[in-house]
C-alpha atoms as a PDB file:
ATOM      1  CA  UNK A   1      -6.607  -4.882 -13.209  1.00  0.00           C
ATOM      2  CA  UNK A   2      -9.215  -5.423 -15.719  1.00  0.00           C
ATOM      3  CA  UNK A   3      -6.670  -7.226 -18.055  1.00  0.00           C
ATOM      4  CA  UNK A   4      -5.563  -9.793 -15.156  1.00  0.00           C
ATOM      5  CA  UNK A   5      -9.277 -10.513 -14.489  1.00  0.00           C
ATOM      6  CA  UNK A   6      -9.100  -8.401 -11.118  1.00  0.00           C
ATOM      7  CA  UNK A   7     -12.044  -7.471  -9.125  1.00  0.00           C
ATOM      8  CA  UNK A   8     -11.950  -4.469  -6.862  1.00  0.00           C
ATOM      9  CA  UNK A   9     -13.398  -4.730  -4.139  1.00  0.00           C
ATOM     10  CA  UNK A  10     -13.651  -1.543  -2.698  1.00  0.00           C
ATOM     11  CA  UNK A  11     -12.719   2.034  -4.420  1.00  0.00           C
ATOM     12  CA  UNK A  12     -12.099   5.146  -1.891  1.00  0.00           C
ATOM     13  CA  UNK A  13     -12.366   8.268  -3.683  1.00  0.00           C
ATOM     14  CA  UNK A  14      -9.420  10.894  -3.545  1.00  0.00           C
ATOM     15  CA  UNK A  15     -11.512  12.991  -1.921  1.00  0.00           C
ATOM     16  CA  UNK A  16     -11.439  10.910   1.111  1.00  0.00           C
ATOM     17  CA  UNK A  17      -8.177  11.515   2.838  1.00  0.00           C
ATOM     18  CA  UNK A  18      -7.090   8.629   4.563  1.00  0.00           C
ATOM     19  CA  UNK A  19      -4.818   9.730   7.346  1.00  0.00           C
ATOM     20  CA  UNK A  20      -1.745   7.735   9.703  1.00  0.00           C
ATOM     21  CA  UNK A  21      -4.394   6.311  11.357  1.00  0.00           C
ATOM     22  CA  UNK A  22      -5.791   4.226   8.412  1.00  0.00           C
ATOM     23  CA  UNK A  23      -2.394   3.884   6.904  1.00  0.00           C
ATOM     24  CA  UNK A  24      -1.654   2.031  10.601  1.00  0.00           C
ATOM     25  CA  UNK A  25      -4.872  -0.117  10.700  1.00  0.00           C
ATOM     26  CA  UNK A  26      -4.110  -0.853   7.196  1.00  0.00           C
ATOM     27  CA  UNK A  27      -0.809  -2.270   8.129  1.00  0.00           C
ATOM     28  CA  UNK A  28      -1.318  -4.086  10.784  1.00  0.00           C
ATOM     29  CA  UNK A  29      -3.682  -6.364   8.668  1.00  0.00           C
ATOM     30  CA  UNK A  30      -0.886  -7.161   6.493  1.00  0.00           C
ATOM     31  CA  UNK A  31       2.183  -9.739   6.473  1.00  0.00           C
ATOM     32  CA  UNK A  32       4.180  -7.675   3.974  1.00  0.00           C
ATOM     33  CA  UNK A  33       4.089  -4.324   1.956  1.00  0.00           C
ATOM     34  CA  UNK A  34       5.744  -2.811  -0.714  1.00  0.00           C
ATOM     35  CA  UNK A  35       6.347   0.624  -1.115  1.00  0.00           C
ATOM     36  CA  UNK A  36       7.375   2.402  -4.386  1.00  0.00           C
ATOM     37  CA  UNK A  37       8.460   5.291  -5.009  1.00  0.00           C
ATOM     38  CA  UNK A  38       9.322   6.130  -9.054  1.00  0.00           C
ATOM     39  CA  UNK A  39      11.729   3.406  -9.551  1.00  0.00           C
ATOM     40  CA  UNK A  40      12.388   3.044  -5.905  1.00  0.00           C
ATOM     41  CA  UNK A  41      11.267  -0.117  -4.289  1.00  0.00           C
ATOM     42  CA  UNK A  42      11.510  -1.220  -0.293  1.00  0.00           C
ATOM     43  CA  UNK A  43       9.747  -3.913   1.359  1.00  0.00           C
ATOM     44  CA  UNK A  44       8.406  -3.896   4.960  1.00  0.00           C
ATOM     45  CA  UNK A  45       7.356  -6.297   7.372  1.00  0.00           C
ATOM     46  CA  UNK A  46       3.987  -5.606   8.387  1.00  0.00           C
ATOM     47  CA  UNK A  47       1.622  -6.284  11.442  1.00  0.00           C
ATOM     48  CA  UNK A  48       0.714  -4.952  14.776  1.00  0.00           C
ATOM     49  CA  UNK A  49       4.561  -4.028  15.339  1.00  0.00           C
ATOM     50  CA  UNK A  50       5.578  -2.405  12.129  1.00  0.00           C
ATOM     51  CA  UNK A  51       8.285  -0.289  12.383  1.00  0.00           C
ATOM     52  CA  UNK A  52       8.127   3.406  12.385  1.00  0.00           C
ATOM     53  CA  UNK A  53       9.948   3.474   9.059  1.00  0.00           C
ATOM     54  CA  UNK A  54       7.064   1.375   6.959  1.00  0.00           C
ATOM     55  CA  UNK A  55       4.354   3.632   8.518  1.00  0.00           C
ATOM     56  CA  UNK A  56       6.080   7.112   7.332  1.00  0.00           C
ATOM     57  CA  UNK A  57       7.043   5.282   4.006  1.00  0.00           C
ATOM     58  CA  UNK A  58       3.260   4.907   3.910  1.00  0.00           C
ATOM     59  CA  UNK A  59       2.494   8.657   4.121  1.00  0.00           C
ATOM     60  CA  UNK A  60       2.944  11.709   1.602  1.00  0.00           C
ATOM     61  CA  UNK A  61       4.623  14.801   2.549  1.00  0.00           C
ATOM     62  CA  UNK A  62       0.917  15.578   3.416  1.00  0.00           C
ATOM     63  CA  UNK A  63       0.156  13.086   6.162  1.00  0.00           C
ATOM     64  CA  UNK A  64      -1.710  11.337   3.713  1.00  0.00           C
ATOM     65  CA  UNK A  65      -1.902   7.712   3.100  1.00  0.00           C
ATOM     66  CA  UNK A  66      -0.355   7.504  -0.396  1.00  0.00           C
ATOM     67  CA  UNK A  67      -1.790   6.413  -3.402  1.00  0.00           C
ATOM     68  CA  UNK A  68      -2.582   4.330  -5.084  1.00  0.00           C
ATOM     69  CA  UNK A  69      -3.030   1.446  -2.050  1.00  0.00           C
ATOM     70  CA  UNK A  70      -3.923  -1.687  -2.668  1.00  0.00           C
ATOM     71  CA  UNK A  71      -4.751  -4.691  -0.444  1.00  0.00           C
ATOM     72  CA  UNK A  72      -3.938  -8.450  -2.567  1.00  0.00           C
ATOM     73  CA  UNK A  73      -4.514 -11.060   0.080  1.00  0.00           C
ATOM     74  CA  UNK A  74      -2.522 -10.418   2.712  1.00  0.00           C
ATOM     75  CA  UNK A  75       0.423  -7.962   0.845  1.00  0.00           C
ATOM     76  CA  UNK A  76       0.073  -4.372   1.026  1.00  0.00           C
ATOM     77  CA  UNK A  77       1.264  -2.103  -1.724  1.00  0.00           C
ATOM     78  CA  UNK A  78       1.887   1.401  -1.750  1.00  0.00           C
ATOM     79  CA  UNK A  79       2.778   3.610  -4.761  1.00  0.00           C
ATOM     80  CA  UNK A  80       3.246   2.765  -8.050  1.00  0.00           C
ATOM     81  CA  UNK A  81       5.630   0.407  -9.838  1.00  0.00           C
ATOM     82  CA  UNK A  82       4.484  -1.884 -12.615  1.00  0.00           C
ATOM     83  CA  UNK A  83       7.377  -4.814 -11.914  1.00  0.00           C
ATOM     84  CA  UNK A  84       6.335  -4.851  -7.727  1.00  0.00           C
ATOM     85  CA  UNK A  85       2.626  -4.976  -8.950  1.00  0.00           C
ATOM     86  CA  UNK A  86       3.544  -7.260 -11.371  1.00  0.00           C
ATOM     87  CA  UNK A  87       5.629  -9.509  -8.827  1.00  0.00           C
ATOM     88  CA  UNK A  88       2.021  -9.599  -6.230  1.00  0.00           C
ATOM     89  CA  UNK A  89      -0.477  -9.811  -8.959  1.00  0.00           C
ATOM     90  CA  UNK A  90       1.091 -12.839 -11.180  1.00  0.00           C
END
């Protein structure tokens, strides 16, 4: 982030389990998210009606929201995978 001249704007510590609930409100705030998991990308839509299917993509085999989340604008991405963060961050 730091290299891309990125400010956070809010960190949420690990020990702060954020739950479906969260992962939902999180959603619904977004247009789009990405999900990845290891070299495995999909692409949801998002808002108040997000399918089922983005919302347990969302979540670890924990219930958890997955991490690391981040919010760019209006794009939500989930996991880890340098090329989608590289596609949303320019």
């Amino acid at each position: 982030m730091e290299a891309r001249n990125i400010t956070v704007s809010e960190t949420i510590p690990a020990s702060r389990k954020l739950q479906r609930e969260d992962a939902v409100a999180l959603l619904a705030k977004a247009t789009s998210m990405t999900v990845a998991k290891g070299k495995k990308i999909a692409t949801f839509k998002g808002g108040k009606n997000a399918s089922e299917d983005a919302i347990k993509a969302m979540l670890g085999s924990t219930g958890n929201l997955r991490a690391p989340t981040a919010v760019v604008g209006k794009t939500l991405l989930v996991g880890f995978n340098e090329d989608a963060y590289g596609e949303v961050l320019g």
